[in-house]
C-alpha atoms as a PDB file:
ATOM      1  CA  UNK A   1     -34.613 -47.969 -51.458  1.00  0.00           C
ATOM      2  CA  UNK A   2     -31.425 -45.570 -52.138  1.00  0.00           C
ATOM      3  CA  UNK A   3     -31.143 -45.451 -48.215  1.00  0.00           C
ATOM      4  CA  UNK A   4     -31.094 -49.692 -47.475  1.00  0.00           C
ATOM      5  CA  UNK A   5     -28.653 -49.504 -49.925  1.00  0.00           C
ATOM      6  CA  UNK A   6     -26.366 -46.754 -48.946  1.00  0.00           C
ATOM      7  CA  UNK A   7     -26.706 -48.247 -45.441  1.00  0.00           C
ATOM      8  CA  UNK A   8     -26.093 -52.461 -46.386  1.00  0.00           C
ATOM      9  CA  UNK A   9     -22.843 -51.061 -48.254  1.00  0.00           C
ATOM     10  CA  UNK A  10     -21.480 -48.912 -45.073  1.00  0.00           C
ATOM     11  CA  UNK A  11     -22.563 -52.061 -43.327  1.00  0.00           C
ATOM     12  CA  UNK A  12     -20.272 -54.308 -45.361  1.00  0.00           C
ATOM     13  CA  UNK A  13     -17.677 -51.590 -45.497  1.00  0.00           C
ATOM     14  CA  UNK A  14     -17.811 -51.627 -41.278  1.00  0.00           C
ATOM     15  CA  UNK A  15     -17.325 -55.769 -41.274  1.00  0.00           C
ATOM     16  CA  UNK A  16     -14.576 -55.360 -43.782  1.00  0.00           C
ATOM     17  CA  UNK A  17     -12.028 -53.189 -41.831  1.00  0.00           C
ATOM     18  CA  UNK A  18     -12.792 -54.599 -38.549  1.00  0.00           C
ATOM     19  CA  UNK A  19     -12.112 -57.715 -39.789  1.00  0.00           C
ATOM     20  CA  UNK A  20      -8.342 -56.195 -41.517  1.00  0.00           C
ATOM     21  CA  UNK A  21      -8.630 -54.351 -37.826  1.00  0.00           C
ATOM     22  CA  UNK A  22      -8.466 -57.887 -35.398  1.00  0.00           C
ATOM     23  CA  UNK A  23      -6.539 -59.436 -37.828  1.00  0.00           C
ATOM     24  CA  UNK A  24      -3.790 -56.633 -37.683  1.00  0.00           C
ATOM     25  CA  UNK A  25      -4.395 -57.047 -33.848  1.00  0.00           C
ATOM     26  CA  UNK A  26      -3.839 -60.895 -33.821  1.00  0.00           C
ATOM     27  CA  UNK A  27      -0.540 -61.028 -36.154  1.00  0.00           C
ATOM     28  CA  UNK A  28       0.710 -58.192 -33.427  1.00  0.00           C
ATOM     29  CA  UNK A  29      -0.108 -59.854 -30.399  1.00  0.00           C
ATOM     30  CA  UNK A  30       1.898 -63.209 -32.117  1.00  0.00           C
ATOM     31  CA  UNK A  31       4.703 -61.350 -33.201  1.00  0.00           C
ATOM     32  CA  UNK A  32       4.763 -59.900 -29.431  1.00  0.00           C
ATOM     33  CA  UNK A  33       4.476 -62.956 -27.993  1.00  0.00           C
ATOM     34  CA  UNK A  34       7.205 -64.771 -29.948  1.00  0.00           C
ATOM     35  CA  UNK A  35       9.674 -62.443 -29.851  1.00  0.00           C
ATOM     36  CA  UNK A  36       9.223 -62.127 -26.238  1.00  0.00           C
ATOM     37  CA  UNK A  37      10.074 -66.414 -26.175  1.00  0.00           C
ATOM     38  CA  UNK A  38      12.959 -65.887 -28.469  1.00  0.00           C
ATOM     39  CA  UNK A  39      14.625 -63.335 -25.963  1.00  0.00           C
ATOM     40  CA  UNK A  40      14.198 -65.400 -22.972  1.00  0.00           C
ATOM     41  CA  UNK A  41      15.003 -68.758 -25.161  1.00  0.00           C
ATOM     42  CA  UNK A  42      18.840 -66.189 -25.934  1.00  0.00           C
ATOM     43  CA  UNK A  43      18.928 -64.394 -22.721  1.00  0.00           C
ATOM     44  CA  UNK A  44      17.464 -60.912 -23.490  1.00  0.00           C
ATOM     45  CA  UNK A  45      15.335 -59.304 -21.528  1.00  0.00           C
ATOM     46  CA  UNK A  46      12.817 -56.806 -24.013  1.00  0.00           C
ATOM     47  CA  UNK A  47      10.084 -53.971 -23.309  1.00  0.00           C
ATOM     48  CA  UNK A  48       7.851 -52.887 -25.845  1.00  0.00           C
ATOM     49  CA  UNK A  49       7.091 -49.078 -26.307  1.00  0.00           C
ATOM     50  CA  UNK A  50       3.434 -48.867 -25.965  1.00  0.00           C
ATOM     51  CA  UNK A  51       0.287 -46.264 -25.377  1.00  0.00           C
ATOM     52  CA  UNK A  52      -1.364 -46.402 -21.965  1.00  0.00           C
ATOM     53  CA  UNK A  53      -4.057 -48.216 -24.366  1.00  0.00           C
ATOM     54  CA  UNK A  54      -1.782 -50.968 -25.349  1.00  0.00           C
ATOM     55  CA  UNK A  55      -1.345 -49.576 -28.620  1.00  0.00           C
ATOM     56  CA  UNK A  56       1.583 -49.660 -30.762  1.00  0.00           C
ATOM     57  CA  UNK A  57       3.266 -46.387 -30.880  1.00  0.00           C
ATOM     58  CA  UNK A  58       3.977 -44.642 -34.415  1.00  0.00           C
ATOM     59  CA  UNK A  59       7.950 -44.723 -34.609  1.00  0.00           C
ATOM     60  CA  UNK A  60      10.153 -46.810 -35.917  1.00  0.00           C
ATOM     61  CA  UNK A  61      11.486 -48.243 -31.933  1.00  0.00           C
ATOM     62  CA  UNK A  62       8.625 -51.091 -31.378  1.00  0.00           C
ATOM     63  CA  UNK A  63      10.809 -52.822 -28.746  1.00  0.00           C
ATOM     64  CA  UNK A  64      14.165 -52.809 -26.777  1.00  0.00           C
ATOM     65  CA  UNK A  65      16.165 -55.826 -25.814  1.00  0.00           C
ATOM     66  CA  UNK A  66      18.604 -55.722 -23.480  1.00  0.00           C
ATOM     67  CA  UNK A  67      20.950 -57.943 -21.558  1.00  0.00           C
ATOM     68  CA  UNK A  68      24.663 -57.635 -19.790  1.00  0.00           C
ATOM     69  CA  UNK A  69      27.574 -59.290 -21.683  1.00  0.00           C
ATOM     70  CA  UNK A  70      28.491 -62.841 -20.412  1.00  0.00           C
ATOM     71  CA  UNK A  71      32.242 -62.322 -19.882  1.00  0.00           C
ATOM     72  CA  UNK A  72      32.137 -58.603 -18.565  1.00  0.00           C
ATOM     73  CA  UNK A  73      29.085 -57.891 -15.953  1.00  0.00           C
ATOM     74  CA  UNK A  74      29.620 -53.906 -16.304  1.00  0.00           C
ATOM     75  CA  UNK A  75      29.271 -54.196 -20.561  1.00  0.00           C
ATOM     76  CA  UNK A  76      25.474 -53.642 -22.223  1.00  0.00           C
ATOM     77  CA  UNK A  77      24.139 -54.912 -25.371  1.00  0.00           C
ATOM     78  CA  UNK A  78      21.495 -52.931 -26.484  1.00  0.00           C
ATOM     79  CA  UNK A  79      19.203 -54.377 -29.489  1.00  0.00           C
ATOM     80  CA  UNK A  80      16.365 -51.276 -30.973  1.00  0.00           C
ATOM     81  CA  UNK A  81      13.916 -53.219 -32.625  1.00  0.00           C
ATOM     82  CA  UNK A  82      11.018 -53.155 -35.128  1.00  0.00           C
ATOM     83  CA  UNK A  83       8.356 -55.432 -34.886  1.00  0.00           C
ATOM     84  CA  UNK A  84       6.833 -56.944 -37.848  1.00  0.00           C
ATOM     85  CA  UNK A  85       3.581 -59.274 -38.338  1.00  0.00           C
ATOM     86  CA  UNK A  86       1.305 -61.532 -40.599  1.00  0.00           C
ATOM     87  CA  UNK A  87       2.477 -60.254 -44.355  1.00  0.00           C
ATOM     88  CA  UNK A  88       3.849 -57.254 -43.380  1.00  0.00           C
ATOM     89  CA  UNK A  89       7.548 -56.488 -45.526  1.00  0.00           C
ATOM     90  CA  UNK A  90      10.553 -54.898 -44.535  1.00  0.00           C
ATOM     91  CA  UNK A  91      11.378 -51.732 -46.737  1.00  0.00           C
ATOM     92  CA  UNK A  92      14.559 -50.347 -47.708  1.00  0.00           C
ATOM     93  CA  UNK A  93      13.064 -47.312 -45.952  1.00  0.00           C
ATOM     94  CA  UNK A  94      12.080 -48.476 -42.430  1.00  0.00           C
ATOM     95  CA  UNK A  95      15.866 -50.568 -42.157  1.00  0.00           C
ATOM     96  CA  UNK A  96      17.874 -46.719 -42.984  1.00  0.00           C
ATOM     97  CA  UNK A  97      14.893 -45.295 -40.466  1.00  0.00           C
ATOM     98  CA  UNK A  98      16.399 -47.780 -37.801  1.00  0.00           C
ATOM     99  CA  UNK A  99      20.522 -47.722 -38.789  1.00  0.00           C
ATOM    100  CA  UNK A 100      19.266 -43.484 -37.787  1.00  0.00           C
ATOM    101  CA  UNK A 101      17.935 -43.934 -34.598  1.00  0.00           C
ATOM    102  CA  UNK A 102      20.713 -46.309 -33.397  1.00  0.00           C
ATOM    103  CA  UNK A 103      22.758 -43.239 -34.280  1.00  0.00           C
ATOM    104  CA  UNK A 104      20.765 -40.900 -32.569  1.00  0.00           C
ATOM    105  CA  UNK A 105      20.310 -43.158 -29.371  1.00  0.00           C
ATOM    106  CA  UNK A 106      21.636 -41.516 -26.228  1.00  0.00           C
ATOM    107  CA  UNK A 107      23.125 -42.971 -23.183  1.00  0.00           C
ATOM    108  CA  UNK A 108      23.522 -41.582 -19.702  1.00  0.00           C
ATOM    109  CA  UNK A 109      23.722 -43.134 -16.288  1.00  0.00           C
ATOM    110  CA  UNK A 110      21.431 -42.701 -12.906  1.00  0.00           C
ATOM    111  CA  UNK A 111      22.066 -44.013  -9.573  1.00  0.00           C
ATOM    112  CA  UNK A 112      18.727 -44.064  -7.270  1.00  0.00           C
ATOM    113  CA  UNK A 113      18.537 -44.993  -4.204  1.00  0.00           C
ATOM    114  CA  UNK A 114      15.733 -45.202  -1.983  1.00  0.00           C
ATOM    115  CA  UNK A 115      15.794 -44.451   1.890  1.00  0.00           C
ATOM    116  CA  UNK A 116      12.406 -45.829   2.885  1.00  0.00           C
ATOM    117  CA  UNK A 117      10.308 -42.996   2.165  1.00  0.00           C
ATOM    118  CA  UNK A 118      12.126 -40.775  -1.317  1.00  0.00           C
ATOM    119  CA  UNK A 119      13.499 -42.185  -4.483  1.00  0.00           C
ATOM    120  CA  UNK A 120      16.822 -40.140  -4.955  1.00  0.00           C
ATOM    121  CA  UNK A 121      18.353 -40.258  -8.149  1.00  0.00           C
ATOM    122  CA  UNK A 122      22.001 -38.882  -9.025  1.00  0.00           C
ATOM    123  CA  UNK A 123      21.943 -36.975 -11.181  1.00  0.00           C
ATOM    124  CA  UNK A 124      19.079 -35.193 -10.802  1.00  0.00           C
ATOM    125  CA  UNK A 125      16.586 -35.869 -12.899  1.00  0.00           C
END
């Protein structure tokens, strides 16, 4: 009897954090998909930072948006952003985590060009 019970409670345990599991899933995939609209709907291009499984990765950089200034072709905005969904809050915490790692964003420059058969890049990379 101890066992059914042990087992209908790890059984109820499993159906309760899938369920949190696709419902975390679904408010991503929403948040995704509208901020991808809003940046087209503003003129942004964004890419989200992702695992070759499609999931989210742990820091604080969810997605970039990007797009060149409307008066001066050779000037960048750069937006780092952090993607929330369903209830989930902004802390205190997570906005001082982002103000740091615009700080600590570097910039460089590549040129690549390919000649039919070899990407060259200069600099090297």
């Amino acid at each position: 009897m101890r066992d059914q019970r042990q087992a209908g409670l790890k059984s109820w345990a499993t159906r309760r954090t899938k369920s949190a599991f696709a419902k975390a899933r679904a408010a991503e995939a929403a948040s995704k998909e509208a901020l991808k609209i809003d940046c087209q709907e503003h003129g942004w291009h964004v890419a989200f930072f992702e695992g070759k499984t499609g999931a989210p990765r742990t820091g604080i950089i969810d997605a970039v948006a990007f797009r060149l200034d409307r008066k001066n072709a050779d000037a960048l905005h750069v937006r780092l952003i952090q993607l929330k969904g369903g209830n989930a809050g902004v802390t205190a915490r997570e906005i001082a985590r982002l103000k740091k790692a615009v700080e600590q964003a570097s910039l460089t420059w590549v040129i690549a060009a390919f000649d039919g058969e070899v990407l060259h890049t200069i600099p090297e990379t």
